[in-house]
Protein backbone atom coordinates (compact mmCIF):
# COMPACT_ATOMS: atom_id res chain seq x y z
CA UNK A 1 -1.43 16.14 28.56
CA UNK A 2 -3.32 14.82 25.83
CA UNK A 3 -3.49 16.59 21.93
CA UNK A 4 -5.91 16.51 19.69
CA UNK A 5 -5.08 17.93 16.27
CA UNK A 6 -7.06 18.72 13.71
CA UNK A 7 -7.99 20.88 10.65
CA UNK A 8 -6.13 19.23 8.09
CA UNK A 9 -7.61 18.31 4.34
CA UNK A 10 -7.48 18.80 0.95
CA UNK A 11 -6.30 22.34 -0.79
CA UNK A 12 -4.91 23.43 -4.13
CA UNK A 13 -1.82 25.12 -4.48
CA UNK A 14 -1.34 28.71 -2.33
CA UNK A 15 -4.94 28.36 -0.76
CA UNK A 16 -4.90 28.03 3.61
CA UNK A 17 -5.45 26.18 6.12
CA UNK A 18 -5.56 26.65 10.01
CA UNK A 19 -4.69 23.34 12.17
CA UNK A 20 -5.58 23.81 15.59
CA UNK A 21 -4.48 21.68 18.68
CA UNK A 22 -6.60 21.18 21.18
CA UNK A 23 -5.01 20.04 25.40
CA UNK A 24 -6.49 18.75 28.23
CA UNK A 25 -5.08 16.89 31.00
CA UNK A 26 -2.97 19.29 32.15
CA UNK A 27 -1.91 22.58 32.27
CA UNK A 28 -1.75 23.69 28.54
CA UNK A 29 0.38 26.76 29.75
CA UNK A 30 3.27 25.30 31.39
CA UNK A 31 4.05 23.94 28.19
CA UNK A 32 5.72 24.61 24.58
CA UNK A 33 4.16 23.63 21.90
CA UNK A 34 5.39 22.49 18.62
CA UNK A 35 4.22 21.47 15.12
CA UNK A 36 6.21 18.75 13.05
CA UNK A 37 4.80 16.82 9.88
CA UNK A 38 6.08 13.53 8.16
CA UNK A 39 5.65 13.17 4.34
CA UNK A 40 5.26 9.52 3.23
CA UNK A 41 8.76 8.02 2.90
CA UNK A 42 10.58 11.06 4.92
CA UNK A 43 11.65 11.35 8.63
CA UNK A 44 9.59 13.48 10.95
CA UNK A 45 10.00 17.36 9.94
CA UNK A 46 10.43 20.23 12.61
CA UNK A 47 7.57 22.72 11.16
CA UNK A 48 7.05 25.39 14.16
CA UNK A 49 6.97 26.01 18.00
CA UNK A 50 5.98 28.75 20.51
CA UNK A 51 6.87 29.08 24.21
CA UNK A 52 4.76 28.64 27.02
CA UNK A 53 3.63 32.50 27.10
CA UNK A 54 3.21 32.59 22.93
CA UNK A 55 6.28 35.20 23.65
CA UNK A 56 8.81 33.19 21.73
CA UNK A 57 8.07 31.36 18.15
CA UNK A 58 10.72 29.30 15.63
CA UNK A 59 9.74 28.22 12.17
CA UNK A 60 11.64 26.00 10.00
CA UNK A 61 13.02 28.29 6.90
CA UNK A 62 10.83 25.77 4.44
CA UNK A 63 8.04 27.42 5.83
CA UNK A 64 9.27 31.21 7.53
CA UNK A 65 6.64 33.71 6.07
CA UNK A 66 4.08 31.44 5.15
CA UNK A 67 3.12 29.72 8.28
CA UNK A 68 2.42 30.98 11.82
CA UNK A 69 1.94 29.67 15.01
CA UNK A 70 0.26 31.18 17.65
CA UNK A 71 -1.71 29.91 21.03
CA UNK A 72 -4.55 30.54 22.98
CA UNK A 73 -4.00 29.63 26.69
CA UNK A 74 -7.49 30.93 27.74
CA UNK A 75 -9.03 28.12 25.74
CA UNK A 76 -5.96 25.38 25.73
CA UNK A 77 -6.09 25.43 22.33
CA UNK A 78 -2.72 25.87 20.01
CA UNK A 79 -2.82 26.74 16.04
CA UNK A 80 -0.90 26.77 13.31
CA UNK A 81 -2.19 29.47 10.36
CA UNK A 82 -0.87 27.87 6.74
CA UNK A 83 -1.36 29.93 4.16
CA UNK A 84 0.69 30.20 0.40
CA UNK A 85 0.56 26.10 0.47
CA UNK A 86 2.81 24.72 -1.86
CA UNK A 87 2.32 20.41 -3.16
CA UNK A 88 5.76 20.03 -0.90
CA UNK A 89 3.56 21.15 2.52
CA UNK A 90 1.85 17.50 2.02
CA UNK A 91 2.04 15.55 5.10
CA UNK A 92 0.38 14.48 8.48
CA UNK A 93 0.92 17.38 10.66
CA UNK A 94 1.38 16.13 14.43
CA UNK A 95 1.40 18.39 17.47
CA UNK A 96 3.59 18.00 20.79
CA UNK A 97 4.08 19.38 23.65
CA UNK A 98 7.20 20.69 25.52
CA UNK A 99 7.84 20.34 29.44
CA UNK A 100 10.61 22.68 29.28
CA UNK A 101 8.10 25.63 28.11
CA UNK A 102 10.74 27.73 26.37
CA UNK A 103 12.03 28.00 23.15
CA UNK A 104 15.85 26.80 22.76
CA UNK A 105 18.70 25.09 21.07
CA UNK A 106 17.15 21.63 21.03
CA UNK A 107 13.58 22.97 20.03
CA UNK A 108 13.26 21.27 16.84
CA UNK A 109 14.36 17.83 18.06
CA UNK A 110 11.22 15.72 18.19
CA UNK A 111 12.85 13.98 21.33
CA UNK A 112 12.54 17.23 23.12
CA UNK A 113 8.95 16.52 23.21
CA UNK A 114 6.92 14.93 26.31
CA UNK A 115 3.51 14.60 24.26
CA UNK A 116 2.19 13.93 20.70
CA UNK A 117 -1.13 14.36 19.31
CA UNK A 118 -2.60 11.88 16.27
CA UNK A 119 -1.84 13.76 13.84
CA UNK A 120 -3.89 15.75 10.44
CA UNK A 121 -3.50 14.98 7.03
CA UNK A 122 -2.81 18.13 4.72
CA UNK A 123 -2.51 17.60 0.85
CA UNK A 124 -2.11 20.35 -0.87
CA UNK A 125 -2.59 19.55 -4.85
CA UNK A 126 -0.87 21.32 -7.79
């Protein structure tokens, strides 16, 4: 499956932003989806991911409450809503995509993950 992510750019402190992922290739639905972003100088970061239904969701406790993930299977299209930004959110934002569908212990690992999209910058300035 191929991802396209996008959405990203520049916002001040606590403003939003919604990334959205768009799939093609395959079947968007057999898979989970997941959201990770890489500061400069840092290791990749587990952000979010939902199962294959949009059923299940896990969010990294940096950013429980103030981001959400959701998915639109109809339209192959996955998002992540952003919203109370903080400087700290600044990174490329990269989406993947899960064979296994479901959510689970090894979720967050980006090595659980079959496919990777190009990533979006977000800055969020103070």
């Amino acid at each position: 499956v191929q991802l396209q992510a996008s959405g990203g750019g520049l916002v001040q402190a606590g403003g939003s932003l919604r990334l959205s992922c768009a799939a093609s290739g395959r079947t968007f639905s057999n898979y989970a989806m997941g959201w990770f972003r890489q500061a400069p100088g840092k290791e990749r970061e587990f952000v979010a991911a939902i199962s294959w239904s949009g059923g299940s969701t896990y969010d990294a406790d940096s950013v429980k409450g103030r981001f959400t993930i959701s998915r639109d299977n109809a339209k192959n299209t996955g998002y992540l809503q952003m919203s109370s930004l903080k400087p700290e959110d600044t990174a490329v934002y990269y989406c993947a995509a899960d064979s296994h569908g479901l959510i689970g212990p090894t979720t967050a690992w980006a090595a659980s993950y079959d496919y990777w999209g190009q990533g979006t910058q977000v800055t969020v300035s103070s």
